[in-house]
PDB file of N, CA and C in Angstrom:
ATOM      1  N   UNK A   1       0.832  -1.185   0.000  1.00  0.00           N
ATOM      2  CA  UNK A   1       0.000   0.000   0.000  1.00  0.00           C
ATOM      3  C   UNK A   1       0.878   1.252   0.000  1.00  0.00           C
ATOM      4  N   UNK A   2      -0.288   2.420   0.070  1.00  0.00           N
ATOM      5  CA  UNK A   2       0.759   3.436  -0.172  1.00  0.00           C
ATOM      6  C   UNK A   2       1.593   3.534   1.489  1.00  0.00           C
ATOM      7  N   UNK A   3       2.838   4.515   1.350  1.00  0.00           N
ATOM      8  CA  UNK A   3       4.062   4.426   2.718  1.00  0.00           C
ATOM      9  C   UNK A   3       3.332   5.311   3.421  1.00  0.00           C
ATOM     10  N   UNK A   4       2.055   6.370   3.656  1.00  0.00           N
ATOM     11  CA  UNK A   4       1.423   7.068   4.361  1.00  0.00           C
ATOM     12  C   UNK A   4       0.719   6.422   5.148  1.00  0.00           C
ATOM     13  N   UNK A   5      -0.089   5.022   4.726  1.00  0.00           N
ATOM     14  CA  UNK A   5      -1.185   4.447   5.338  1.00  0.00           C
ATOM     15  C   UNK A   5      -1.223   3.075   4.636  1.00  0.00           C
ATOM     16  N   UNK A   6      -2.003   2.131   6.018  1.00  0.00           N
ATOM     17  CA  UNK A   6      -1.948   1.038   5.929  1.00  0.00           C
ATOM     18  C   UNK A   6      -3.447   0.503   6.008  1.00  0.00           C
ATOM     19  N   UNK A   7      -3.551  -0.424   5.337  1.00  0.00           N
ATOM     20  CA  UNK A   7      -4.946  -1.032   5.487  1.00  0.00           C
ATOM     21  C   UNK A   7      -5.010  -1.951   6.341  1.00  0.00           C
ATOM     22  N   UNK A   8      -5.419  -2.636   7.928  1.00  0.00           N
ATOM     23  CA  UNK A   8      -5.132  -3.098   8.944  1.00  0.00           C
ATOM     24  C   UNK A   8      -6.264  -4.237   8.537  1.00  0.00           C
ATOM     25  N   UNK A   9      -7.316  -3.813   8.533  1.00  0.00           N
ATOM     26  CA  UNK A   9      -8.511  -5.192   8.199  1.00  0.00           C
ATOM     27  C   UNK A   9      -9.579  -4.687   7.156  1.00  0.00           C
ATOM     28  N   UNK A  10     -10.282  -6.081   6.893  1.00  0.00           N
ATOM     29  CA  UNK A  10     -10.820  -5.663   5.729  1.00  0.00           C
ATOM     30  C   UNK A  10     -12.553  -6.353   6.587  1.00  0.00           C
ATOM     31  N   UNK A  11     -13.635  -6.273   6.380  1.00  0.00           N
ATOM     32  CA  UNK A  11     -14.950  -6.534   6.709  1.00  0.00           C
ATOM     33  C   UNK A  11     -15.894  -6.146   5.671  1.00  0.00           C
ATOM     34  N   UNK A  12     -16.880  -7.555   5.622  1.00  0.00           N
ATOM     35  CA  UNK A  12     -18.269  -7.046   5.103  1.00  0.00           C
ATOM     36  C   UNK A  12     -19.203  -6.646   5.897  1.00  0.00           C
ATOM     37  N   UNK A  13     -19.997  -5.975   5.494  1.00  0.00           N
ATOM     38  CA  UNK A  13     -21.026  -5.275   6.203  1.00  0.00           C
ATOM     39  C   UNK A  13     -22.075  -4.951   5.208  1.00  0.00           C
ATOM     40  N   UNK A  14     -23.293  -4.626   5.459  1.00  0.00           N
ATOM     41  CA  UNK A  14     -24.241  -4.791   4.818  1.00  0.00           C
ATOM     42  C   UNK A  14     -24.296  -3.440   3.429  1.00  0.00           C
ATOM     43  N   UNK A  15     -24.322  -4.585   2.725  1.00  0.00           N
ATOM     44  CA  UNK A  15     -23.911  -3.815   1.612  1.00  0.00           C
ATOM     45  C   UNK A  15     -22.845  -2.836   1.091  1.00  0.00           C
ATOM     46  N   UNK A  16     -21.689  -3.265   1.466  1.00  0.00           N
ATOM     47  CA  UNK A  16     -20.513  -2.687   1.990  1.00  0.00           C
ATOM     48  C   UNK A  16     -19.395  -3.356   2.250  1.00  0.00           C
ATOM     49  N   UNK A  17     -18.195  -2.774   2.222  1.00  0.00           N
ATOM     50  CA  UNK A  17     -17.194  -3.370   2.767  1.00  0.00           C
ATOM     51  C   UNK A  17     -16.762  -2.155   3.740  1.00  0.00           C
ATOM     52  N   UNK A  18     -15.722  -2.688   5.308  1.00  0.00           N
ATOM     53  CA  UNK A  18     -15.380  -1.782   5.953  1.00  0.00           C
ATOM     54  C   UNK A  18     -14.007  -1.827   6.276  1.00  0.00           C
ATOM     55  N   UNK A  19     -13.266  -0.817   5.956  1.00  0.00           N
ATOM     56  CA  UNK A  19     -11.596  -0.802   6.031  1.00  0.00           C
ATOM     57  C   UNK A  19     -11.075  -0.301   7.453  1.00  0.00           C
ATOM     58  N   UNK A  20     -10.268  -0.903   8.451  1.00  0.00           N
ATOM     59  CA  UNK A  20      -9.757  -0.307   9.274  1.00  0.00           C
ATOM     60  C   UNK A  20      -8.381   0.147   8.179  1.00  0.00           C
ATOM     61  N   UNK A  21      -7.923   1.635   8.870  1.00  0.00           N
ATOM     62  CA  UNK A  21      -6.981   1.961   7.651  1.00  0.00           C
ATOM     63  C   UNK A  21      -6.159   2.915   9.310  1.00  0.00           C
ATOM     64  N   UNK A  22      -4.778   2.544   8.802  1.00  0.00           N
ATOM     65  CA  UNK A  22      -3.943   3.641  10.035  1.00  0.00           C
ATOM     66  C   UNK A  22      -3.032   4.141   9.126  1.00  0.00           C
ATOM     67  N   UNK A  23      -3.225   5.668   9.343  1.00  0.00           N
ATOM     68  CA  UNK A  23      -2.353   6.378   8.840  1.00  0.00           C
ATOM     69  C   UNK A  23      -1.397   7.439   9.402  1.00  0.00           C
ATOM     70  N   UNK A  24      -0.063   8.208   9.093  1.00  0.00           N
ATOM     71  CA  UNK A  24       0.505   8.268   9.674  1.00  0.00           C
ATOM     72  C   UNK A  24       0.329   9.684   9.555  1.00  0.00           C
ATOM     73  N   UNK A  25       0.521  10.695  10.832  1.00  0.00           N
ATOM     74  CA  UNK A  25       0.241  11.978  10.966  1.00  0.00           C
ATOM     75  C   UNK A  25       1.206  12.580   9.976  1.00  0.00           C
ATOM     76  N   UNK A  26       0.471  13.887   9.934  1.00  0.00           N
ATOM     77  CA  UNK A  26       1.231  14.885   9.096  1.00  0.00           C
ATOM     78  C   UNK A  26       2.235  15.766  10.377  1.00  0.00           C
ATOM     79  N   UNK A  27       2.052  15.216  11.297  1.00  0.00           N
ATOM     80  CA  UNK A  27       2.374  16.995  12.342  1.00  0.00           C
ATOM     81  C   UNK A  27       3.509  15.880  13.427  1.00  0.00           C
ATOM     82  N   UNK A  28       3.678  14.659  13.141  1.00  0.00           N
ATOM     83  CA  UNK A  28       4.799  14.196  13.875  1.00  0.00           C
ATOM     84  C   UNK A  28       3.976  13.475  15.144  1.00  0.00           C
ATOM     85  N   UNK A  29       2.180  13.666  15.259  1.00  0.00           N
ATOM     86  CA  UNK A  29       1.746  12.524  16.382  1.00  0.00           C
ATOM     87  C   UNK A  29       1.789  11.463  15.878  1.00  0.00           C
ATOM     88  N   UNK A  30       1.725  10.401  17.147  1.00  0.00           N
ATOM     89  CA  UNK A  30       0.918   9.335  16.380  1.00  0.00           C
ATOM     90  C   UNK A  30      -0.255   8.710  15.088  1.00  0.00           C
ATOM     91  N   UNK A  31       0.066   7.422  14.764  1.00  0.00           N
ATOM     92  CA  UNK A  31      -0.365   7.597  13.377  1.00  0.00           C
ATOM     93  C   UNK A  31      -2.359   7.611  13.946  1.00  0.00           C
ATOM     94  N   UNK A  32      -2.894   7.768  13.251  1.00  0.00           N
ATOM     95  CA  UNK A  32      -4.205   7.705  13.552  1.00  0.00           C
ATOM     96  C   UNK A  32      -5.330   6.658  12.560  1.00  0.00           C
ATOM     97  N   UNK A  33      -6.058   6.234  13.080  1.00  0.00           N
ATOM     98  CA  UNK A  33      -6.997   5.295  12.203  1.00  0.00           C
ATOM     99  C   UNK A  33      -8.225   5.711  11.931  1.00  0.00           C
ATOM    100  N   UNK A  34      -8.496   5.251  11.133  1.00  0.00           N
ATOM    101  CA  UNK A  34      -9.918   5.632  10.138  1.00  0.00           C
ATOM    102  C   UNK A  34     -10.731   4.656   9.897  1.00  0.00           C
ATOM    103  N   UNK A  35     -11.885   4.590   9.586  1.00  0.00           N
ATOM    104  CA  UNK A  35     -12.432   3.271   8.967  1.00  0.00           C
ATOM    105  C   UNK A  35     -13.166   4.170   7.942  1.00  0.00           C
ATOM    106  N   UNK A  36     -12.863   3.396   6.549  1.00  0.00           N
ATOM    107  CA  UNK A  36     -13.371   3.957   5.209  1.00  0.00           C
ATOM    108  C   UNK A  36     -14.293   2.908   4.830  1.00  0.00           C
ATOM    109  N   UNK A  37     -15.686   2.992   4.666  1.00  0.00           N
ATOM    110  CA  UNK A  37     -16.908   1.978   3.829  1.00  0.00           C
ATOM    111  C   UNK A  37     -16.874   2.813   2.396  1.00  0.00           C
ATOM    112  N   UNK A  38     -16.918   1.413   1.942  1.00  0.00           N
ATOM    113  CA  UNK A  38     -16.824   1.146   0.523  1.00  0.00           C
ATOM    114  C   UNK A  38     -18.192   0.382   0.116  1.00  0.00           C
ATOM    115  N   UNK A  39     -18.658   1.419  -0.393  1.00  0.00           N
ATOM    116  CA  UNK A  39     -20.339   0.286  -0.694  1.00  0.00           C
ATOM    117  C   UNK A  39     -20.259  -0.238  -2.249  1.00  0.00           C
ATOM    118  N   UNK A  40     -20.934  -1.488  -1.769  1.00  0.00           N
ATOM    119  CA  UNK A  40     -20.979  -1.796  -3.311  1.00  0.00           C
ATOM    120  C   UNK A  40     -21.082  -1.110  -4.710  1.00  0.00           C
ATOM    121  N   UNK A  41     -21.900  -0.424  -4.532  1.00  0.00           N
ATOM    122  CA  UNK A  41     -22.621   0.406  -6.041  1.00  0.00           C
ATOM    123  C   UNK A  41     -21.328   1.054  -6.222  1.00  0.00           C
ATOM    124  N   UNK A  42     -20.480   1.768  -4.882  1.00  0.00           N
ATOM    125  CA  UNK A  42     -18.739   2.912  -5.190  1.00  0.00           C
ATOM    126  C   UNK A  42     -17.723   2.276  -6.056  1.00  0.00           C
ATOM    127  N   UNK A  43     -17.851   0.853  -5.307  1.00  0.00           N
ATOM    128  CA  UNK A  43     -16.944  -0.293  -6.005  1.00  0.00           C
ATOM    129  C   UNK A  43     -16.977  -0.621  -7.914  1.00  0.00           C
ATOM    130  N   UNK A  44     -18.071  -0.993  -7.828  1.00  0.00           N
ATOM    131  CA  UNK A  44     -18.712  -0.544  -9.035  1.00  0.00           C
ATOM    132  C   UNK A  44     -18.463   0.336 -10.226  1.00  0.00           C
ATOM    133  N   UNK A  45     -18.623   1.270  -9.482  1.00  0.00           N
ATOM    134  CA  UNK A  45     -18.049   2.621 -10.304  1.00  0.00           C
ATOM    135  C   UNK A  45     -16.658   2.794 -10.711  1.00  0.00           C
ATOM    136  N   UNK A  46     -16.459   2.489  -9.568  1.00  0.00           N
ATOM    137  CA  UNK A  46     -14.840   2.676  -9.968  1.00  0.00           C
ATOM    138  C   UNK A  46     -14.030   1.466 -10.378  1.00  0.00           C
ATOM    139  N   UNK A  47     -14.245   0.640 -10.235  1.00  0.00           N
ATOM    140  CA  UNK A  47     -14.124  -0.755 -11.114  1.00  0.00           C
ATOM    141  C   UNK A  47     -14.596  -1.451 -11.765  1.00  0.00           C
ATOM    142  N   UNK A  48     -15.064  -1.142 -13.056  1.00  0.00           N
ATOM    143  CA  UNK A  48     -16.512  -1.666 -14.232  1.00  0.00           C
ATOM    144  C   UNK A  48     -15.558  -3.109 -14.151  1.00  0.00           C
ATOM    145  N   UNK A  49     -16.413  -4.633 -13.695  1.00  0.00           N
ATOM    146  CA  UNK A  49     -16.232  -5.463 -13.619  1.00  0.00           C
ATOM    147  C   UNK A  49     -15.453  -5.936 -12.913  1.00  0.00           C
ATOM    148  N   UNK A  50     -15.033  -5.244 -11.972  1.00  0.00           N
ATOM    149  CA  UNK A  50     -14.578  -6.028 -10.498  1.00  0.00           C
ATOM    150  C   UNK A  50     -13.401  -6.490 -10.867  1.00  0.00           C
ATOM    151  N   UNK A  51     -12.428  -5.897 -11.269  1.00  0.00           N
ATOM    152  CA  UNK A  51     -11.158  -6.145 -12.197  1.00  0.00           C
ATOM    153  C   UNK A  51      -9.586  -5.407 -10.996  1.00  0.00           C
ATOM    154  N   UNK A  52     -10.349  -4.827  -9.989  1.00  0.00           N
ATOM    155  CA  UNK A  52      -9.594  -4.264  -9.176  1.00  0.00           C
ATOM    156  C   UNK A  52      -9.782  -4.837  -7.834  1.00  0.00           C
ATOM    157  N   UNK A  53      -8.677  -5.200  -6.896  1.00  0.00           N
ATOM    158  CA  UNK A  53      -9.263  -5.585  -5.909  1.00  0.00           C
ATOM    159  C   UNK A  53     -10.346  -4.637  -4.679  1.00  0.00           C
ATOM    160  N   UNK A  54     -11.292  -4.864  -4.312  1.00  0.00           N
ATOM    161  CA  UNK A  54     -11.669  -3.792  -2.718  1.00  0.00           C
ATOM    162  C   UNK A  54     -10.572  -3.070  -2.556  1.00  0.00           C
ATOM    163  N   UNK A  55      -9.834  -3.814  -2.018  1.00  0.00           N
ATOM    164  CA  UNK A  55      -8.322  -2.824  -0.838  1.00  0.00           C
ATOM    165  C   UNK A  55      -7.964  -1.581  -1.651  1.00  0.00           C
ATOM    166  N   UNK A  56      -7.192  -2.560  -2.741  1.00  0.00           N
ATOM    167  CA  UNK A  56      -6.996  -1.440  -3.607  1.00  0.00           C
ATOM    168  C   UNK A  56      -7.665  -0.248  -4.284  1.00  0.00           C
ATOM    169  N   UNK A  57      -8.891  -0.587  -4.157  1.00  0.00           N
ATOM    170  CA  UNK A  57      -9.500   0.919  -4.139  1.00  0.00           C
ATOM    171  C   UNK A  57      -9.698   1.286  -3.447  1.00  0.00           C
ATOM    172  N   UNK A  58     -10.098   0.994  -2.080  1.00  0.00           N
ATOM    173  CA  UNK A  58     -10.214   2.022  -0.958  1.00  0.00           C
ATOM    174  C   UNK A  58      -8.902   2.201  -0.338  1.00  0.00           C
ATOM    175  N   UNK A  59      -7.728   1.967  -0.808  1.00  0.00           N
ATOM    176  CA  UNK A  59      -6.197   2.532  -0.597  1.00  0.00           C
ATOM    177  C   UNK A  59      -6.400   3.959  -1.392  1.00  0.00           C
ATOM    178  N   UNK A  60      -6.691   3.340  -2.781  1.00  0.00           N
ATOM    179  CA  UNK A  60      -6.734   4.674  -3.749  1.00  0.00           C
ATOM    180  C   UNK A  60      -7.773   6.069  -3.249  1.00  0.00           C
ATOM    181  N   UNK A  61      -8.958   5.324  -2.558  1.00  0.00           N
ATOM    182  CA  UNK A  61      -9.514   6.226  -2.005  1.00  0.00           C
ATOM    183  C   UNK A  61      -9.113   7.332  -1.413  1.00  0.00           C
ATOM    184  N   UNK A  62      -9.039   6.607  -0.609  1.00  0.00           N
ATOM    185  CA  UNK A  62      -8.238   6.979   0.793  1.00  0.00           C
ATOM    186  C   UNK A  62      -7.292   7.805   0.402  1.00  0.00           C
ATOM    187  N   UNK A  63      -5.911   7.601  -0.207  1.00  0.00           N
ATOM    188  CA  UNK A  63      -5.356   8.538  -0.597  1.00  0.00           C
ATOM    189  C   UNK A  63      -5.840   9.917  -1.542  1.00  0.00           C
ATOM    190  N   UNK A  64      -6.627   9.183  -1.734  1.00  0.00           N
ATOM    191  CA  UNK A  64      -7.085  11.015  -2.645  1.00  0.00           C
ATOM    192  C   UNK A  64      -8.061  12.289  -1.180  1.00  0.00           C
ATOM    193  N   UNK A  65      -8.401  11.598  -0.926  1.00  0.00           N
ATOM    194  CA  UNK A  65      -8.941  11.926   0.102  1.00  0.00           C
ATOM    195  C   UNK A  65      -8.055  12.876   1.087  1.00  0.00           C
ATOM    196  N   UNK A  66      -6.908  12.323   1.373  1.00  0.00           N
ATOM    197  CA  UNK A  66      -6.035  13.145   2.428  1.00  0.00           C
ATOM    198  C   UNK A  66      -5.329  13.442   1.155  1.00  0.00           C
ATOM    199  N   UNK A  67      -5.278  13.531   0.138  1.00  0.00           N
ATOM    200  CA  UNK A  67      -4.694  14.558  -0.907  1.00  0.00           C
ATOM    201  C   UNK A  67      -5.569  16.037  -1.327  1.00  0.00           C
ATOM    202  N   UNK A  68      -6.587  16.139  -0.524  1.00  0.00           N
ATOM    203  CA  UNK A  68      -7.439  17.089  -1.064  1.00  0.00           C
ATOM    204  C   UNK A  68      -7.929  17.621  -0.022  1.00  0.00           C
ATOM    205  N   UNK A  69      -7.624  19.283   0.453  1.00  0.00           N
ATOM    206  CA  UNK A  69      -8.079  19.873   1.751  1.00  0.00           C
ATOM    207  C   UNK A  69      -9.439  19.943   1.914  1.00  0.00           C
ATOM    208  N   UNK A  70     -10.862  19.555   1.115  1.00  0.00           N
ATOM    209  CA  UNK A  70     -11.520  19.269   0.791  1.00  0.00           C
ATOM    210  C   UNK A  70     -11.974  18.688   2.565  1.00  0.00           C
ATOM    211  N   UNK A  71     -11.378  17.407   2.354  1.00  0.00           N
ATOM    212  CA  UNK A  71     -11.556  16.656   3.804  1.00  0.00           C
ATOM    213  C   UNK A  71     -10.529  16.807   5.231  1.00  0.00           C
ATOM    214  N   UNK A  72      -9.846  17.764   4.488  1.00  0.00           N
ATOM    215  CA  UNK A  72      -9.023  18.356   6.257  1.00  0.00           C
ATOM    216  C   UNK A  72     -10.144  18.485   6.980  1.00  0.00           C
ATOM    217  N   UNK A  73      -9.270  18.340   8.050  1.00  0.00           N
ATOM    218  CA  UNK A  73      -8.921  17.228   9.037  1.00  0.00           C
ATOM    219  C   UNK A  73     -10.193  15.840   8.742  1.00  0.00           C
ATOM    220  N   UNK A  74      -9.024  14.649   8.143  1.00  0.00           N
ATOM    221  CA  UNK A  74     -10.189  13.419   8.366  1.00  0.00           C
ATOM    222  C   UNK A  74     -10.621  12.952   9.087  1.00  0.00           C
ATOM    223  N   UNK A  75     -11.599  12.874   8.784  1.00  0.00           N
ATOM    224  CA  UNK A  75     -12.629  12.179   9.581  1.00  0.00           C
ATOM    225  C   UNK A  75     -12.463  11.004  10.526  1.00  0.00           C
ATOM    226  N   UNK A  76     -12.627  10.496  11.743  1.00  0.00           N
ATOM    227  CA  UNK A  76     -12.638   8.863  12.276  1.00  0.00           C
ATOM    228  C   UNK A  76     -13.388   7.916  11.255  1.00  0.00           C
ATOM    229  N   UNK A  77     -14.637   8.216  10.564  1.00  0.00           N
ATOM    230  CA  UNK A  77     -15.028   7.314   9.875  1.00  0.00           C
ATOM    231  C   UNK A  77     -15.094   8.498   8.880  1.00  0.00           C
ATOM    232  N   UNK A  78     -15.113   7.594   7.148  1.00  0.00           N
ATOM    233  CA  UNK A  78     -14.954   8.141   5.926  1.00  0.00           C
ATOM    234  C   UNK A  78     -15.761   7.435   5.409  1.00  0.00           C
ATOM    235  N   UNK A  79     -16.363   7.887   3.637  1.00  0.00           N
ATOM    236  CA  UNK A  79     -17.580   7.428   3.070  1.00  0.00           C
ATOM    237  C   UNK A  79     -16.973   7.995   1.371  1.00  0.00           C
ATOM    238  N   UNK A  80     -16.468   6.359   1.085  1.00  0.00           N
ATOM    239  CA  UNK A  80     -16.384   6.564  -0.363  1.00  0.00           C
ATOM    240  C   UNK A  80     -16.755   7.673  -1.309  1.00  0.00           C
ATOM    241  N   UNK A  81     -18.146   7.344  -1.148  1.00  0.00           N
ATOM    242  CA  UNK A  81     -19.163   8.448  -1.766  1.00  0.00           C
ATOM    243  C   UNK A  81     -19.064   9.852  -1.964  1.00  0.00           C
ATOM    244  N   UNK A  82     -18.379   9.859  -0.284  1.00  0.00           N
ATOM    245  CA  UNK A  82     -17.858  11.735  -0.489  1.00  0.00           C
ATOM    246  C   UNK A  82     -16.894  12.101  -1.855  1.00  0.00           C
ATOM    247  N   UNK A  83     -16.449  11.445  -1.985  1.00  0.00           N
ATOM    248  CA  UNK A  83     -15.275  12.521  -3.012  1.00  0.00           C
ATOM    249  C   UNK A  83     -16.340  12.796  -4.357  1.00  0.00           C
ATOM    250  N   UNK A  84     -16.912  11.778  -4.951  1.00  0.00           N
ATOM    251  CA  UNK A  84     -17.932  12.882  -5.768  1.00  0.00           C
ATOM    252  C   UNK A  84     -18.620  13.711  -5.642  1.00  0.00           C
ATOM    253  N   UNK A  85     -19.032  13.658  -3.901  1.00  0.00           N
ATOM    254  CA  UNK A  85     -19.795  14.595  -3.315  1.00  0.00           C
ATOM    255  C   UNK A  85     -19.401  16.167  -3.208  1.00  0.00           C
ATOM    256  N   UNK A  86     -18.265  16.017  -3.363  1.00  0.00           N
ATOM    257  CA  UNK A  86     -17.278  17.096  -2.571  1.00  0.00           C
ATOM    258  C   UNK A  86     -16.545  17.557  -3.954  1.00  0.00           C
ATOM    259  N   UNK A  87     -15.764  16.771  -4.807  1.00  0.00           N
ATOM    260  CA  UNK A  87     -14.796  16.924  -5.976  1.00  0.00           C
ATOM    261  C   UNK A  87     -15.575  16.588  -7.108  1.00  0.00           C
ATOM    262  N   UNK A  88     -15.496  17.639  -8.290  1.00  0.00           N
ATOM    263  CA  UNK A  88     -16.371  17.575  -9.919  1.00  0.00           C
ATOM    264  C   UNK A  88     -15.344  16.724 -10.335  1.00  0.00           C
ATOM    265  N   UNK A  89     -15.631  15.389 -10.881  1.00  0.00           N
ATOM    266  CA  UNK A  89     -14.584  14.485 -11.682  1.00  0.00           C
ATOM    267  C   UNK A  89     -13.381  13.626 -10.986  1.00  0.00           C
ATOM    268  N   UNK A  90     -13.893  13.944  -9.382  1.00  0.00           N
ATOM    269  CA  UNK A  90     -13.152  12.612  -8.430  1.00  0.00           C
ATOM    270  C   UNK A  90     -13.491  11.031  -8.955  1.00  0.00           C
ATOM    271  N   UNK A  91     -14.464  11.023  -9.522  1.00  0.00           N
ATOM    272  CA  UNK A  91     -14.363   9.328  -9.844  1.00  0.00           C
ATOM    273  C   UNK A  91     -13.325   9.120 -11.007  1.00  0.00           C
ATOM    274  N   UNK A  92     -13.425  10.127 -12.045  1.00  0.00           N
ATOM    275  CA  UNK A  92     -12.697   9.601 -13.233  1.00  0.00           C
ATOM    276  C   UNK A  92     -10.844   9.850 -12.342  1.00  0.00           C
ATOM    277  N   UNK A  93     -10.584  10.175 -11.680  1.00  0.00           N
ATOM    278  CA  UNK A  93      -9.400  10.851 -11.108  1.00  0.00           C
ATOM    279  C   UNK A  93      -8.861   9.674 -10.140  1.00  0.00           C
ATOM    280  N   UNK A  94     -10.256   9.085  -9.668  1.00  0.00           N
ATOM    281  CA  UNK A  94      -9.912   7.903  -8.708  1.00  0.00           C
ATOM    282  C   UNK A  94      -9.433   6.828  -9.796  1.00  0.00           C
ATOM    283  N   UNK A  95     -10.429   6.581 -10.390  1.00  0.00           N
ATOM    284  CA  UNK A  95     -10.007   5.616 -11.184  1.00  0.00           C
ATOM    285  C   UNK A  95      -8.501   5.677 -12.550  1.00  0.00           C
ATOM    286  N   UNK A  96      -8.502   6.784 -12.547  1.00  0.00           N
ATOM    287  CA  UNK A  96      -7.229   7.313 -13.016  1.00  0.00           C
ATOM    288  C   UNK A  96      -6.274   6.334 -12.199  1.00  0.00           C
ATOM    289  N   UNK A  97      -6.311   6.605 -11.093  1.00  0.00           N
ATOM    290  CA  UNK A  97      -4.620   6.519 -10.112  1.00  0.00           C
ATOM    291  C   UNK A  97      -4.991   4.534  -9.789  1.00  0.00           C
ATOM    292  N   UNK A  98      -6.103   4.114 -10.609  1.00  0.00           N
ATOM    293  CA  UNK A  98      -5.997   2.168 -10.085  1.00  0.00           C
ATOM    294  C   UNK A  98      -5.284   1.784 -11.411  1.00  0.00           C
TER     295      UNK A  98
END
């Protein structure tokens, strides 16, 4: 994965997958953890035919995510969904970087 953050576990959940993810501060604290859901239909999108693994997109997520002040300071829990919510042309951008 990327050297910022690690994907610790992976879970299904209803209609969904759920990432424990620890990543490492920007300011020199300790690293901090997140849990990012990945719902099916996100998966989807960003992988026409399931050709990418889960992890690996919610790594890719994830990193765009703390690449974009957009979501300063992240969140304890995160939601795929946001970056189209938030960014015009985050999906084609996500799927760019798989």
């Amino acid at each position: 994965m990327d050297a910022d953050h690690s994907i610790l576990s992976q879970r299904d959940s209803d209609g969904c997958w759920l990432f424990e993810i620890e990543a490492a501060a920007e300011d020199g604290t300790p690293p901090r953890r997140h849990v990012l859901r990945l719902a099916w239909p996100d998966y989807d999108l960003l992988s026409p035919g399931g050709d990418v693994p889960p992890e690996r997109v919610a790594a890719v997520v994830f990193a765009f995510m703390r690449d974009h002040p957009e979501f300063a300071p992240l969140p304890e829990r995160l939601d795929a969904s946001w970056a189209r919510r938030r960014i015009a042309g985050a999906d084609r951008l996500i799927a760019a970087r798989l």
